[in-house]
Protein backbone atom coordinates (compact mmCIF):
# COMPACT_ATOMS: atom_id res chain seq x y z
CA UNK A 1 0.00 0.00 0.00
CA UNK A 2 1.34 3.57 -0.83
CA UNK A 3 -0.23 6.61 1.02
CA UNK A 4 0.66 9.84 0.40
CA UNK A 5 2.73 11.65 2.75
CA UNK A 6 0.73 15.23 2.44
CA UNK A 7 -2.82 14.07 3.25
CA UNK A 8 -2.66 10.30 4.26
CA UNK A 9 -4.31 9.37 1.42
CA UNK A 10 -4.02 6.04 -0.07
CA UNK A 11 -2.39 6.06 -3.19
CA UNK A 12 -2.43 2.54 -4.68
CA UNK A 13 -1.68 -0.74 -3.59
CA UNK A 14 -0.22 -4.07 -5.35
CA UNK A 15 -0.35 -7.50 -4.07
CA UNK A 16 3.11 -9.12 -2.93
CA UNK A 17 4.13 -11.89 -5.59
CA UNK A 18 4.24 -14.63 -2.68
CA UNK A 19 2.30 -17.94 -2.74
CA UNK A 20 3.46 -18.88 1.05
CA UNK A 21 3.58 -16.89 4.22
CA UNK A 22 5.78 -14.31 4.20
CA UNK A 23 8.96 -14.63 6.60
CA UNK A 24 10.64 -11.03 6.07
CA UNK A 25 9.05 -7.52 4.73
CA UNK A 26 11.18 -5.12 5.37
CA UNK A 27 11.03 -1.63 3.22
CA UNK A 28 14.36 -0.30 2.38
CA UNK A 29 13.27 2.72 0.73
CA UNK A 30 10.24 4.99 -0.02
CA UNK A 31 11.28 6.40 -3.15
CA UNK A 32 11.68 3.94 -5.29
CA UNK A 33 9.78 1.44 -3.13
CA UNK A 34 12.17 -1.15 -2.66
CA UNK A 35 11.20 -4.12 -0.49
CA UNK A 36 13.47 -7.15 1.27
CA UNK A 37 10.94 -10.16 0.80
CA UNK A 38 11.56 -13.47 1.52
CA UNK A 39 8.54 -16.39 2.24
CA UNK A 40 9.05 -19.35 4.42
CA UNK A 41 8.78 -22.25 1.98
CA UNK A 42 12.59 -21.94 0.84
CA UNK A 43 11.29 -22.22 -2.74
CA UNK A 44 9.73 -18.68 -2.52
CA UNK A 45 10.78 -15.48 -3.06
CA UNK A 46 14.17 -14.34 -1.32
CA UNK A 47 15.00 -10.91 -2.98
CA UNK A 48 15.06 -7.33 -2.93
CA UNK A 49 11.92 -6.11 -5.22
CA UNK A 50 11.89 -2.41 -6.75
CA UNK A 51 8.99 -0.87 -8.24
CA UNK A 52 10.51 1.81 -10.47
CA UNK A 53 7.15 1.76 -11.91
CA UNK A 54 4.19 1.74 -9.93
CA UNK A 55 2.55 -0.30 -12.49
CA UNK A 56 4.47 -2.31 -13.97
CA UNK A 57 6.28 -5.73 -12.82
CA UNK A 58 8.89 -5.52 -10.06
CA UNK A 59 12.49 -5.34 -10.27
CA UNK A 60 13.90 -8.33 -8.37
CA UNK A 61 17.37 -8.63 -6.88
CA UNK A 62 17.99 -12.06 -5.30
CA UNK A 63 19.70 -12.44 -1.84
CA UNK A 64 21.87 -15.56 -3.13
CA UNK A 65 23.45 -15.83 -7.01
CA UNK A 66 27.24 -14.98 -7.53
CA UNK A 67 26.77 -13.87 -3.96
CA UNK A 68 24.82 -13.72 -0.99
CA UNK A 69 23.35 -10.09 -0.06
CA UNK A 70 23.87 -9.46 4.10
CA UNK A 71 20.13 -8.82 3.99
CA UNK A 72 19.16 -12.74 6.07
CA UNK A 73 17.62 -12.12 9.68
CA UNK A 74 19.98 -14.17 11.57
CA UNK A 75 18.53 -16.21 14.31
CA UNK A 76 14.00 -16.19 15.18
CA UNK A 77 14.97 -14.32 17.84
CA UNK A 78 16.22 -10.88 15.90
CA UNK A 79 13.62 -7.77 16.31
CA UNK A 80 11.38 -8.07 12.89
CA UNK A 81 10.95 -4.02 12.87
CA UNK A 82 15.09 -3.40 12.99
CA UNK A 83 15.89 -1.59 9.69
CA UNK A 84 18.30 -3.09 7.27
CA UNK A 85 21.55 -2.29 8.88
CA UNK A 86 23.90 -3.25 5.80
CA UNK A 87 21.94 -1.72 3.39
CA UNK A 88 20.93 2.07 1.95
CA UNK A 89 19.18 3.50 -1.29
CA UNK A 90 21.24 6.50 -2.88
CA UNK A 91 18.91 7.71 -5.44
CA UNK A 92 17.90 4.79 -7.83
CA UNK A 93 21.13 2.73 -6.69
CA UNK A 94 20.72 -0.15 -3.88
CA UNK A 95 24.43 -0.46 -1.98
CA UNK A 96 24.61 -3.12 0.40
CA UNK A 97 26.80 -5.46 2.04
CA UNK A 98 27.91 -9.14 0.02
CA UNK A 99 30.08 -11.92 0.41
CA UNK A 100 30.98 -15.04 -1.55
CA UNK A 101 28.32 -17.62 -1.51
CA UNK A 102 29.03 -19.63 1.57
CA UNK A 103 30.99 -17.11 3.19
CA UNK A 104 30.81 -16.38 6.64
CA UNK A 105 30.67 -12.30 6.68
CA UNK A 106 30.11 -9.54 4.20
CA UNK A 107 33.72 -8.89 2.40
CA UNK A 108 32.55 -6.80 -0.76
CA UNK A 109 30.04 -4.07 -1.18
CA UNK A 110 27.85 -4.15 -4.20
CA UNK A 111 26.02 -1.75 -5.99
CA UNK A 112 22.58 -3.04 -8.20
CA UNK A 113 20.54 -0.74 -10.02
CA UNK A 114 16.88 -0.43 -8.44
CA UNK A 115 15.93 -0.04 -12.16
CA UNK A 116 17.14 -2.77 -13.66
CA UNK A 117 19.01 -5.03 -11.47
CA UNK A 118 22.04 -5.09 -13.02
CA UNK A 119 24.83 -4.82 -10.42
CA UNK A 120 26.86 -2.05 -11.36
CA UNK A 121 30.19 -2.69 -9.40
CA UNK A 122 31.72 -4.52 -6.19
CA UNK A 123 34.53 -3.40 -4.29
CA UNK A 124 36.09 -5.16 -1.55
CA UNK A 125 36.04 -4.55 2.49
CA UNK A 126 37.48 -5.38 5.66
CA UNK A 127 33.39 -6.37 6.84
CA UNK A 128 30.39 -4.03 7.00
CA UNK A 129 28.93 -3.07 10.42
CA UNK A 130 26.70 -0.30 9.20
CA UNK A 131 26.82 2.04 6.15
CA UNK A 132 24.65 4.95 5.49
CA UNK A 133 23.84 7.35 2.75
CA UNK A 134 25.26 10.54 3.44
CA UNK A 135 24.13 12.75 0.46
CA UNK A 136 23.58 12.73 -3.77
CA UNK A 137 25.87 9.75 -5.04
CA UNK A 138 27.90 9.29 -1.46
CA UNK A 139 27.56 6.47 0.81
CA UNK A 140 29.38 5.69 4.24
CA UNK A 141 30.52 2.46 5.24
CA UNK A 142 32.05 1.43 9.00
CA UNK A 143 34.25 -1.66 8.80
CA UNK A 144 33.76 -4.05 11.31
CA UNK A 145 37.61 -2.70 12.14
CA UNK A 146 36.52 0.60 13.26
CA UNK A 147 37.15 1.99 9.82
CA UNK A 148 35.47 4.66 8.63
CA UNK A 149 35.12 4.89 4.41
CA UNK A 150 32.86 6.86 1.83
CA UNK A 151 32.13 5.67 -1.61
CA UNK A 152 30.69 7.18 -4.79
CA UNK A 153 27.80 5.10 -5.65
CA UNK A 154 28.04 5.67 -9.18
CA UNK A 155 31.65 3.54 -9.42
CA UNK A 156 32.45 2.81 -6.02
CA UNK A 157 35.21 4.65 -5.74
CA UNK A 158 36.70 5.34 -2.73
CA UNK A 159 36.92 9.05 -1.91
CA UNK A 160 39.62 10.25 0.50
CA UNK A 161 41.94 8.49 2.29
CA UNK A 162 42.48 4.97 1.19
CA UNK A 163 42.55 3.76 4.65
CA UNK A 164 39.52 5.56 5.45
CA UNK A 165 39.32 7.35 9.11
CA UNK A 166 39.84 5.44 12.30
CA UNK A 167 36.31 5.72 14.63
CA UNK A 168 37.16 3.04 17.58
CA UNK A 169 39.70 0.54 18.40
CA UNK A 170 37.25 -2.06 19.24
CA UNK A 171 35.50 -4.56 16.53
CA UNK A 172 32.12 -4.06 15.68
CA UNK A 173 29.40 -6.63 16.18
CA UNK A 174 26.60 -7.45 12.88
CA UNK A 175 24.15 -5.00 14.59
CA UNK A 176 25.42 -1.72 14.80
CA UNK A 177 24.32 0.99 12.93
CA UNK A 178 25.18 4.32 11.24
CA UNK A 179 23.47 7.54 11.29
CA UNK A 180 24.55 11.04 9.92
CA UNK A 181 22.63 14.18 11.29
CA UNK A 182 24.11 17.73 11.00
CA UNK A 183 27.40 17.15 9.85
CA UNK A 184 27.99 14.32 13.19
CA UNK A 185 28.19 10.60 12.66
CA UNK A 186 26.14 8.47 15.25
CA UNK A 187 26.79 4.49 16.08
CA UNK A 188 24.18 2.63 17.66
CA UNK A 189 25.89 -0.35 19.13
CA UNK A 190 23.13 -2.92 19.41
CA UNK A 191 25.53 -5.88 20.92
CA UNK A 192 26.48 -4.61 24.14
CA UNK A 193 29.66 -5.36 23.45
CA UNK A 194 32.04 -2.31 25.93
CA UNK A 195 31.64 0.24 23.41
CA UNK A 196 29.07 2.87 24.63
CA UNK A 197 25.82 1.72 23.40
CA UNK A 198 25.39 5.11 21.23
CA UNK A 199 28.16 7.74 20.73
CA UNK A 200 28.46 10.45 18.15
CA UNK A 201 31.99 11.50 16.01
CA UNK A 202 32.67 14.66 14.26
């Protein structure tokens, strides 16, 4: 269902393409709607769906091919309403956290266009504990290291230093997350591992 954020209004709505009960809906992003969906029967849907156009057929990224998108609730227990932590929408560009099929944790970050599904590039990183869009075409990643990086998401470049910026000494656990709000970053450490659960970083 899409309401309009103005009045409240309902502004369409289009039946999920899912013949079993759905395990995971979780929106990634308003504009283009772009959905994680996965059923329970394992021979369902498991993918990211975009719907570039509101009427036509979605766009479908799977969660497994030549990799596996970090996009999986781990474990019955996680909270269902958490947002995706390792991934963001820049514009009409989906940039999220991979590894290789089989892999254990996220080692690349890919790029797939929301209109197509192509993947438009993959770079490689030292893990992903949270990455957030920080503005047209720029997206921040923390490394599970402590690392700090920002990409372009039109080539996934890296843009300043190399090594990106250290932001704690201490490994980051699968849940954290990244925020940017008036020029500070914020991590949410949701493992209560000794880093202060939330701390902000100019």
């Amino acid at each position: 269902m899409t309401l309009d954020d103005a009045t409240g209004r309902q502004r369409g709505s289009r039946a999920l393409p899912v013949e079993s009960p759905v395990d995971t809906a979780m929106v990634l992003s308003a504009e283009p709607f772009t959905l994680l969906l996965t059923e329970r029967d394992e021979r369902g849907v498991a993918a990211v769906l975009a719907y570039p156009d509101v009427d036509g057929d979605p766009v479908r990224i799977p969660l497994s091919a030549d990799e596996d998108l970090m996009l999986r609730q781990v474990g019955g227990d996680d909270f269902r309403a958490r947002p995706a932590l390792r991934a963001t929408v820049s514009g009409n560009t989906l940039v999220v956290a991979t590894r290789k099929p089989g892999g254990y944790d996220a080692d690349h970050l890919s790029a797939y266009s929301l209109g197509d599904g192509r993947r438009l590039w993959r770079t490689g990183v030292d893990g992903v504990a949270g990455l957030v869009t920080t503005g047209p075409g720029r997206v921040a990643v923390l490394g599970s290291n402590g690392r700090l990086w920002t990409f372009d998401t039109a080539d996934g470049d890296r843009i300043g230093e190399d090594d990106g910026v250290m932001v704690t000494t201490n490994r980051l656990a699968g849940g954290t997350q990244l925020l940017r709000a008036d020029g500070t970053w914020i991590v949410v450490n949701g493992e209560g591992t000794k880093e202060p659960p939330l701390y902000g970083l100019r």
